[in-house]
PDB file of N, CA and C in Angstrom:
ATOM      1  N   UNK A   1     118.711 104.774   5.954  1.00  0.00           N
ATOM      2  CA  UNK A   1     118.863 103.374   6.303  1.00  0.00           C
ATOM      3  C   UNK A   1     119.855 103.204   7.453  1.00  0.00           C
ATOM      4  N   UNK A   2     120.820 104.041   7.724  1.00  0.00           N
ATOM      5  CA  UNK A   2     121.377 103.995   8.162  1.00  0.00           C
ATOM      6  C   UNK A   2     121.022 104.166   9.984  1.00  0.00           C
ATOM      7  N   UNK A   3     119.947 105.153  10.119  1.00  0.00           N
ATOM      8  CA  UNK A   3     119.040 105.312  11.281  1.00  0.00           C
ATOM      9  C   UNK A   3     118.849 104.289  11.506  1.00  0.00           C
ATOM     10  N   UNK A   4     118.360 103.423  10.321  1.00  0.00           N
ATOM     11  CA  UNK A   4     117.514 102.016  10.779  1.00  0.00           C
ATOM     12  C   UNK A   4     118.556 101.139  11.669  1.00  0.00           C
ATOM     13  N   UNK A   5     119.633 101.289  11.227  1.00  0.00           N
ATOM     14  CA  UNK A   5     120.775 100.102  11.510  1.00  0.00           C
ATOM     15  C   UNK A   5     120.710 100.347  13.110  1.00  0.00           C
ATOM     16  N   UNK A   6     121.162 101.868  13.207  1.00  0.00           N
ATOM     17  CA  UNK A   6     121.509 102.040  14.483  1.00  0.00           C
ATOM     18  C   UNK A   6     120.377 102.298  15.652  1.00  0.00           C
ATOM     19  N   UNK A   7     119.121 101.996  15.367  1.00  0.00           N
ATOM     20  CA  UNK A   7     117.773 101.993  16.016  1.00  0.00           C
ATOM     21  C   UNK A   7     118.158 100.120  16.503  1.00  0.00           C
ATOM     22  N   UNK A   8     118.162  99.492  15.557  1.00  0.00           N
ATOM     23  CA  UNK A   8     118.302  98.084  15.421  1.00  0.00           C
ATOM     24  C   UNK A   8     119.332  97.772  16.686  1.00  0.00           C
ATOM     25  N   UNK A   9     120.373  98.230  16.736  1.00  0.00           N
ATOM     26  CA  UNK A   9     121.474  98.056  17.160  1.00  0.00           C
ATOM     27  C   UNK A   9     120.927  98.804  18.743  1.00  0.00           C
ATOM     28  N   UNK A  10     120.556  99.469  18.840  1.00  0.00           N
ATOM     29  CA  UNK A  10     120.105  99.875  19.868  1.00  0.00           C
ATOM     30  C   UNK A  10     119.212  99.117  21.166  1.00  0.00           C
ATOM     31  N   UNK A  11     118.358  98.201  19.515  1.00  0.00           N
ATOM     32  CA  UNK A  11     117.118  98.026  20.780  1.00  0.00           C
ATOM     33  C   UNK A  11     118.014  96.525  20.885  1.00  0.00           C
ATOM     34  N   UNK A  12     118.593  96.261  20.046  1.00  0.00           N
ATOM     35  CA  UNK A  12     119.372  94.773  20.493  1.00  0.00           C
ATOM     36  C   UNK A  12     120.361  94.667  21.840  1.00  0.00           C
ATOM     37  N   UNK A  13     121.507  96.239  22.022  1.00  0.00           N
ATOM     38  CA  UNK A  13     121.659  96.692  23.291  1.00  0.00           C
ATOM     39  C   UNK A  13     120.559  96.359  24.270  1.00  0.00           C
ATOM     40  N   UNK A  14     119.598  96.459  23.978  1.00  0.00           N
ATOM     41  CA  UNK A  14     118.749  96.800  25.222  1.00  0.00           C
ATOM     42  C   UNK A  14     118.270  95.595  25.222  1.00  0.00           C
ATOM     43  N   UNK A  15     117.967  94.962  24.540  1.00  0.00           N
ATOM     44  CA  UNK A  15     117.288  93.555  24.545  1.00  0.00           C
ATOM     45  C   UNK A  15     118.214  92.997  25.428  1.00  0.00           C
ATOM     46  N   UNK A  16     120.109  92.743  25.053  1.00  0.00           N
ATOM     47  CA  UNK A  16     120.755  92.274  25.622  1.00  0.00           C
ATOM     48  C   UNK A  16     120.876  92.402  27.553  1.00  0.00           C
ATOM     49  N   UNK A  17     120.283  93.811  27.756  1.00  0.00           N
ATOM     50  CA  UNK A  17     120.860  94.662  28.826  1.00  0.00           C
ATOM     51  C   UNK A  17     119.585  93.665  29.736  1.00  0.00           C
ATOM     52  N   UNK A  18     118.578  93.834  29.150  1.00  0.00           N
ATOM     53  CA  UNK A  18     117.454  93.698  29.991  1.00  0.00           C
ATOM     54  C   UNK A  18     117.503  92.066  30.225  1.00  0.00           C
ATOM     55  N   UNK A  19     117.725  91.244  29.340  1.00  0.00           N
ATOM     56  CA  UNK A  19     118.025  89.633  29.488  1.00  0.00           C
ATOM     57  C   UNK A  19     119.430  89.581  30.176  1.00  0.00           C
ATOM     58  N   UNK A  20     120.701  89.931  30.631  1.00  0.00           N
ATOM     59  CA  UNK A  20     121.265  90.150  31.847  1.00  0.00           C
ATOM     60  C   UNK A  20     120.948  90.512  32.812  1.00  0.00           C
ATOM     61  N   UNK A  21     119.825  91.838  33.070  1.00  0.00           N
ATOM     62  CA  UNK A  21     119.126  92.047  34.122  1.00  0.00           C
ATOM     63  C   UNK A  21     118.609  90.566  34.460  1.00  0.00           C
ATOM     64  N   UNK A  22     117.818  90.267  34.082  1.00  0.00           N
ATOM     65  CA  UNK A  22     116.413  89.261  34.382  1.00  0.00           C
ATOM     66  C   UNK A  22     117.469  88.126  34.667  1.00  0.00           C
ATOM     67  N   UNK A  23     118.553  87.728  34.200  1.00  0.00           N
ATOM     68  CA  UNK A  23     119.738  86.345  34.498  1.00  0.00           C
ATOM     69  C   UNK A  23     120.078  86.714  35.948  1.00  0.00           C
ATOM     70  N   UNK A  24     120.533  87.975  36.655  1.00  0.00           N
ATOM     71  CA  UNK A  24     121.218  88.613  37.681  1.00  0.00           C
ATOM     72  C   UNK A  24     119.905  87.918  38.415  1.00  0.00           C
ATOM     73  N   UNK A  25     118.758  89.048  38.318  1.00  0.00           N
ATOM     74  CA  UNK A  25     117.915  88.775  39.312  1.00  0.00           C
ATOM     75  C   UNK A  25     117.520  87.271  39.676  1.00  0.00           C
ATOM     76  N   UNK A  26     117.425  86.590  38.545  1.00  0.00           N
ATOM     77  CA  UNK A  26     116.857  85.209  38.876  1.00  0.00           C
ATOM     78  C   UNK A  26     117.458  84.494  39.687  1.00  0.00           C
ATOM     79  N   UNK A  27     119.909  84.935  39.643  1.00  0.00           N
ATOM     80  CA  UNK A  27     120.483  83.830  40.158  1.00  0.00           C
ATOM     81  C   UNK A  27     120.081  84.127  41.087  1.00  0.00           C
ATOM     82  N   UNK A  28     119.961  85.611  41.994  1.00  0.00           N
ATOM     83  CA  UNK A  28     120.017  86.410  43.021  1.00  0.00           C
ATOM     84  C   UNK A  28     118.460  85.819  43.884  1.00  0.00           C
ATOM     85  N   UNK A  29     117.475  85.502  43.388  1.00  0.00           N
ATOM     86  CA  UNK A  29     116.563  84.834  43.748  1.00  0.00           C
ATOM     87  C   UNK A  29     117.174  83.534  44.339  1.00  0.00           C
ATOM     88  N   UNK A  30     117.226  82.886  43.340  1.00  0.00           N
ATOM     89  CA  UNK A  30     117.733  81.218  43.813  1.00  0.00           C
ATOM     90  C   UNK A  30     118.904  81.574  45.140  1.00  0.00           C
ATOM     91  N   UNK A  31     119.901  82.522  45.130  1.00  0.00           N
ATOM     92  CA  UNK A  31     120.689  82.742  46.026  1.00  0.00           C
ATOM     93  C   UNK A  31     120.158  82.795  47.325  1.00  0.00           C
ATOM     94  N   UNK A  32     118.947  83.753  47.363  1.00  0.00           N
ATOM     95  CA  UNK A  32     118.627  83.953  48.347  1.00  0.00           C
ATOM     96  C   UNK A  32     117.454  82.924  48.960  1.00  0.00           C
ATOM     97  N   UNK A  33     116.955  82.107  47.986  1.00  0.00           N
ATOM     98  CA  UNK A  33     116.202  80.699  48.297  1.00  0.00           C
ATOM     99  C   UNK A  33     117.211  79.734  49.265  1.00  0.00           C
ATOM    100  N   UNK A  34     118.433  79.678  48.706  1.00  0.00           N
ATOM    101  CA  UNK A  34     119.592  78.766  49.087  1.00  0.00           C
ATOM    102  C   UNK A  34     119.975  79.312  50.783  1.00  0.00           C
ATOM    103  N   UNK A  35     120.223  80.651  50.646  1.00  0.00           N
ATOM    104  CA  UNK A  35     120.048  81.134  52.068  1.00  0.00           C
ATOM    105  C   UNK A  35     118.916  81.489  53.159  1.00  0.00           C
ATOM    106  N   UNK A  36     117.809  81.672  52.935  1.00  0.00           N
ATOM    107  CA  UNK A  36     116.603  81.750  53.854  1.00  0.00           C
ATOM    108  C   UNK A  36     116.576  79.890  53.752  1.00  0.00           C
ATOM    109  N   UNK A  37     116.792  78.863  53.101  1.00  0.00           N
ATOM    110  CA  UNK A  37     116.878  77.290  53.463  1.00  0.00           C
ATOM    111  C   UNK A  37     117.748  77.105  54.836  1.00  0.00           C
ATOM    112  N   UNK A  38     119.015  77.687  54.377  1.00  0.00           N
ATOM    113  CA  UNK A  38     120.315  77.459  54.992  1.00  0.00           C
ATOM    114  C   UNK A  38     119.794  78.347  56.818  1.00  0.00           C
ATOM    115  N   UNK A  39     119.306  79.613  56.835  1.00  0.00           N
ATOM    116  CA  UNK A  39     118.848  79.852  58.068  1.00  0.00           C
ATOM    117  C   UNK A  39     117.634  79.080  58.873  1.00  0.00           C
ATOM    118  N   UNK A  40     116.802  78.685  57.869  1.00  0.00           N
ATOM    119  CA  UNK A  40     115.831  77.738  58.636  1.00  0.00           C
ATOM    120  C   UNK A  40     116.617  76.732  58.820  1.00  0.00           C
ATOM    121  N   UNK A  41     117.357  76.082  58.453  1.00  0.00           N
ATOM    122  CA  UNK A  41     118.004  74.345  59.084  1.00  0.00           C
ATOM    123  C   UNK A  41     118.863  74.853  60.259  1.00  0.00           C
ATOM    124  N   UNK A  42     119.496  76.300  60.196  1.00  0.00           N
ATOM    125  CA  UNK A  42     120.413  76.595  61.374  1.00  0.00           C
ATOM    126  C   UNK A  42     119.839  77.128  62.635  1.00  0.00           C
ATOM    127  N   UNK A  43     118.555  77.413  62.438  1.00  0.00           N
ATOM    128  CA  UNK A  43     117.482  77.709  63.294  1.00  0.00           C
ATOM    129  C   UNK A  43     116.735  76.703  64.448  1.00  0.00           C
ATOM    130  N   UNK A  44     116.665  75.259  63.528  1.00  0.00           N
ATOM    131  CA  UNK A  44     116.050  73.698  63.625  1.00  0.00           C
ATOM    132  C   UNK A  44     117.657  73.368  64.356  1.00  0.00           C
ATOM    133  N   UNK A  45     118.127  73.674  64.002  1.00  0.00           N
ATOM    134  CA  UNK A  45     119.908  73.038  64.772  1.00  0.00           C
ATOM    135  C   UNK A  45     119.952  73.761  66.220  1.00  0.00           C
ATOM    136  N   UNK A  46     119.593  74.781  65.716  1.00  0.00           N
ATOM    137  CA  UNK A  46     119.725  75.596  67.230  1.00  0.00           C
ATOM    138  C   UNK A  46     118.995  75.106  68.203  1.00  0.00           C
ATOM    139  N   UNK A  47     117.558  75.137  67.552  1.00  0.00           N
ATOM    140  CA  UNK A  47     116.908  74.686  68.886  1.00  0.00           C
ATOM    141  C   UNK A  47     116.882  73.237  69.388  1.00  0.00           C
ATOM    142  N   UNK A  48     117.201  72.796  68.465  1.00  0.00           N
ATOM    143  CA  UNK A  48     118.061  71.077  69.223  1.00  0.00           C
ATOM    144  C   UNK A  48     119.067  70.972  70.125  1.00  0.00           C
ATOM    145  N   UNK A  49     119.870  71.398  69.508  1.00  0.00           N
ATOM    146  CA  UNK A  49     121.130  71.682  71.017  1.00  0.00           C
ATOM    147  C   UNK A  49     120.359  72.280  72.133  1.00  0.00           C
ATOM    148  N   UNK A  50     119.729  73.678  71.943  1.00  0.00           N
ATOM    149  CA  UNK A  50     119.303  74.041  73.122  1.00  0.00           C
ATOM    150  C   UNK A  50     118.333  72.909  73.877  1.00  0.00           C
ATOM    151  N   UNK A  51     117.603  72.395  73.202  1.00  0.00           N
ATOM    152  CA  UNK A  51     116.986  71.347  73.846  1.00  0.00           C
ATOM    153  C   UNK A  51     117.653  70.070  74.638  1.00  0.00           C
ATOM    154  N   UNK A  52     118.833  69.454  74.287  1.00  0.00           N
ATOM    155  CA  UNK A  52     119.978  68.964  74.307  1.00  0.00           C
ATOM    156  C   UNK A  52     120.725  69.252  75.368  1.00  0.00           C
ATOM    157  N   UNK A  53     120.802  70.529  75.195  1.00  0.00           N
ATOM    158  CA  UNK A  53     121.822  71.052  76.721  1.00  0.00           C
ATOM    159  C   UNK A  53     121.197  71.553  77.706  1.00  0.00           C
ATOM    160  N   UNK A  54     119.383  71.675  77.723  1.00  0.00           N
ATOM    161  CA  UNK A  54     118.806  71.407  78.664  1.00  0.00           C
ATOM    162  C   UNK A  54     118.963  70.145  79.658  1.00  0.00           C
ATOM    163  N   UNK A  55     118.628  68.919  78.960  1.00  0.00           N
ATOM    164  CA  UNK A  55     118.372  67.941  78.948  1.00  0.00           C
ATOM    165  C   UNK A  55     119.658  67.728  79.816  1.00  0.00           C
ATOM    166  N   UNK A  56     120.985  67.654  79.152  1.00  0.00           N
ATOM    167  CA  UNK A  56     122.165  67.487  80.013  1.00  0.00           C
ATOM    168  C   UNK A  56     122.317  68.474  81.160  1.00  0.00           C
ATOM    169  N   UNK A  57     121.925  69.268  81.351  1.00  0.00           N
ATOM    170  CA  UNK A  57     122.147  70.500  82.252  1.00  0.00           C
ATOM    171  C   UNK A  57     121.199  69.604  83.534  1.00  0.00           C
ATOM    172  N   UNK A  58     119.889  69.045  83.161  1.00  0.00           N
ATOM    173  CA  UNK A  58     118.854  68.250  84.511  1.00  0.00           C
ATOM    174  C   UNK A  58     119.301  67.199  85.072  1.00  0.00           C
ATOM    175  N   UNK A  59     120.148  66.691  83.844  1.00  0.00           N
ATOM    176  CA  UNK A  59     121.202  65.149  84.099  1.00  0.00           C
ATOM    177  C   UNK A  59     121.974  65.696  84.749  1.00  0.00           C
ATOM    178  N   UNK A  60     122.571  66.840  84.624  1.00  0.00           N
ATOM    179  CA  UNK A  60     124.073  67.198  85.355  1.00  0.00           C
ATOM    180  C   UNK A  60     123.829  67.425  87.012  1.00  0.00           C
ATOM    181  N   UNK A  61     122.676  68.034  87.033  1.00  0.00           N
ATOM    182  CA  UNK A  61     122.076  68.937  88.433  1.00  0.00           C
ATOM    183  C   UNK A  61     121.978  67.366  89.001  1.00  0.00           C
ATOM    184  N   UNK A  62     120.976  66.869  88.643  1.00  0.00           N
ATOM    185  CA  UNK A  62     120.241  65.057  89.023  1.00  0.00           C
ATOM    186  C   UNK A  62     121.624  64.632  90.074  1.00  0.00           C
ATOM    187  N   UNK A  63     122.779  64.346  89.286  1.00  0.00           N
ATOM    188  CA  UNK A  63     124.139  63.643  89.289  1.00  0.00           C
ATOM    189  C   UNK A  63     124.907  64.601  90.838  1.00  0.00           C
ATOM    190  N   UNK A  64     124.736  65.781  90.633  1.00  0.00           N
ATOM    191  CA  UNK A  64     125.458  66.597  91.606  1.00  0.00           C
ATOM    192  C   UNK A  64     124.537  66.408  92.904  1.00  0.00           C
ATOM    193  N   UNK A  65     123.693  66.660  92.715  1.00  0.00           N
ATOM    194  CA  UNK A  65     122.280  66.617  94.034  1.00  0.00           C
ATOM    195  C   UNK A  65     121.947  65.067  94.413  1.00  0.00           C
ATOM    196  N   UNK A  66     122.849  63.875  93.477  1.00  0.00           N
ATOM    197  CA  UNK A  66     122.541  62.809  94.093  1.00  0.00           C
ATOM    198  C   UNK A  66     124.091  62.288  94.708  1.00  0.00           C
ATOM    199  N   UNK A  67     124.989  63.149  94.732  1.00  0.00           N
ATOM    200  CA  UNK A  67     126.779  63.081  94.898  1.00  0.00           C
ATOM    201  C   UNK A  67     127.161  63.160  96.593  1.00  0.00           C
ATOM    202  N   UNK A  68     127.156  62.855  97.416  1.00  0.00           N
ATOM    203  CA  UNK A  68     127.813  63.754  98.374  1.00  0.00           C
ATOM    204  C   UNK A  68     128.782  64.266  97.990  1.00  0.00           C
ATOM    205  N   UNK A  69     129.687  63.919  97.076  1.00  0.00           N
ATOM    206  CA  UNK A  69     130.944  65.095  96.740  1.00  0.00           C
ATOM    207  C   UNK A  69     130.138  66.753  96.900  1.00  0.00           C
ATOM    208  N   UNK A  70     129.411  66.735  96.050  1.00  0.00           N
ATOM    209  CA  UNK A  70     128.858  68.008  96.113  1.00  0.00           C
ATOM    210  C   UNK A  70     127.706  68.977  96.805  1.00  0.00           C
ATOM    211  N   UNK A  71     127.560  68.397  98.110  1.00  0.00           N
ATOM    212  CA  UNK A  71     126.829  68.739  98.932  1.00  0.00           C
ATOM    213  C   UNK A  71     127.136  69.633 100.260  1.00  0.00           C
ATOM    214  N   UNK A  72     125.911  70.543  99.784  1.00  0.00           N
ATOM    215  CA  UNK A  72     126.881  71.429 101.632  1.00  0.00           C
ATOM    216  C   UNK A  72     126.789  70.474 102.613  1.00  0.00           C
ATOM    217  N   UNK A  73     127.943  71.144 103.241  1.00  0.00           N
ATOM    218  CA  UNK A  73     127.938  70.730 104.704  1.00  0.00           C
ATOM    219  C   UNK A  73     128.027  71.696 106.085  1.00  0.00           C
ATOM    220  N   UNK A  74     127.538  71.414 106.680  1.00  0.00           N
ATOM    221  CA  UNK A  74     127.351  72.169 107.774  1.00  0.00           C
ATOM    222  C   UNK A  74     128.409  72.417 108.730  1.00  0.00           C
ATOM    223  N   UNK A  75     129.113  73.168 108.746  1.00  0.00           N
ATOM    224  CA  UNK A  75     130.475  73.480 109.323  1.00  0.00           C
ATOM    225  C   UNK A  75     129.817  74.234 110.515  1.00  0.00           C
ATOM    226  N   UNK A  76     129.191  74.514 110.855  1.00  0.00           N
ATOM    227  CA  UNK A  76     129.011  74.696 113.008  1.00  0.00           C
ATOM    228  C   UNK A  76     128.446  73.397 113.307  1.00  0.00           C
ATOM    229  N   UNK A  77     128.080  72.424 113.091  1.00  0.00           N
ATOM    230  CA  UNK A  77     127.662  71.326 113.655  1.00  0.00           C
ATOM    231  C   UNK A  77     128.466  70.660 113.814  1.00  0.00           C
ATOM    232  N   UNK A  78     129.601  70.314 112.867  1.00  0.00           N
ATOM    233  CA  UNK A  78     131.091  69.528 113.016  1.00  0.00           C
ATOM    234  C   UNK A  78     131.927  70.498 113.970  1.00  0.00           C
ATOM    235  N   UNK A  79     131.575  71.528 114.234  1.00  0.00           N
ATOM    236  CA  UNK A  79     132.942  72.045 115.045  1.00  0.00           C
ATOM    237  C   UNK A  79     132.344  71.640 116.877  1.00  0.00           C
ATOM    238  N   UNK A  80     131.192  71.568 116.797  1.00  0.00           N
ATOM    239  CA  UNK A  80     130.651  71.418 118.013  1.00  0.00           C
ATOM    240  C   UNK A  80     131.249  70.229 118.553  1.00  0.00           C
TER     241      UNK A  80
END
């Protein structure tokens, strides 16, 4: 009887071992749900700004190319 106890006791070890396994993996799932989310929204962020600082970069050029501040000038024609 005593076999019996410790067969018992055994597979209850293991019962226990394997229902911690399966808890680990599941959080470890959801974990990694939470992070492949978290890279797609930082992905969608990215390419907004980049779109964004296009956008300001054509505004910026527009602004300089419509400035005389920032326009060459022809320095042998003024010295003439």
């Amino acid at each position: 009887m005593n076999s019996d106890t410790d067969g018992d006791m055994e597979n209850q070890a293991e019962l226990e071992e394997k229902t911690r396994l399966i808890n680990q993996v599941l959080e470890l799932q959801h974990t990694l749900e939470d992070l492949s989310a978290r890279v797609d929204a930082v992905k969608e962020e990215n390419l907004k700004l980049k779109s964004e600082n296009q956008v300001l970069g054509q505004y910026i050029e527009n602004l300089m190319s419509a400035s005389s501040v920032f326009q060459t000038t022809d320095t042998k024609s003024k010295r003439k």
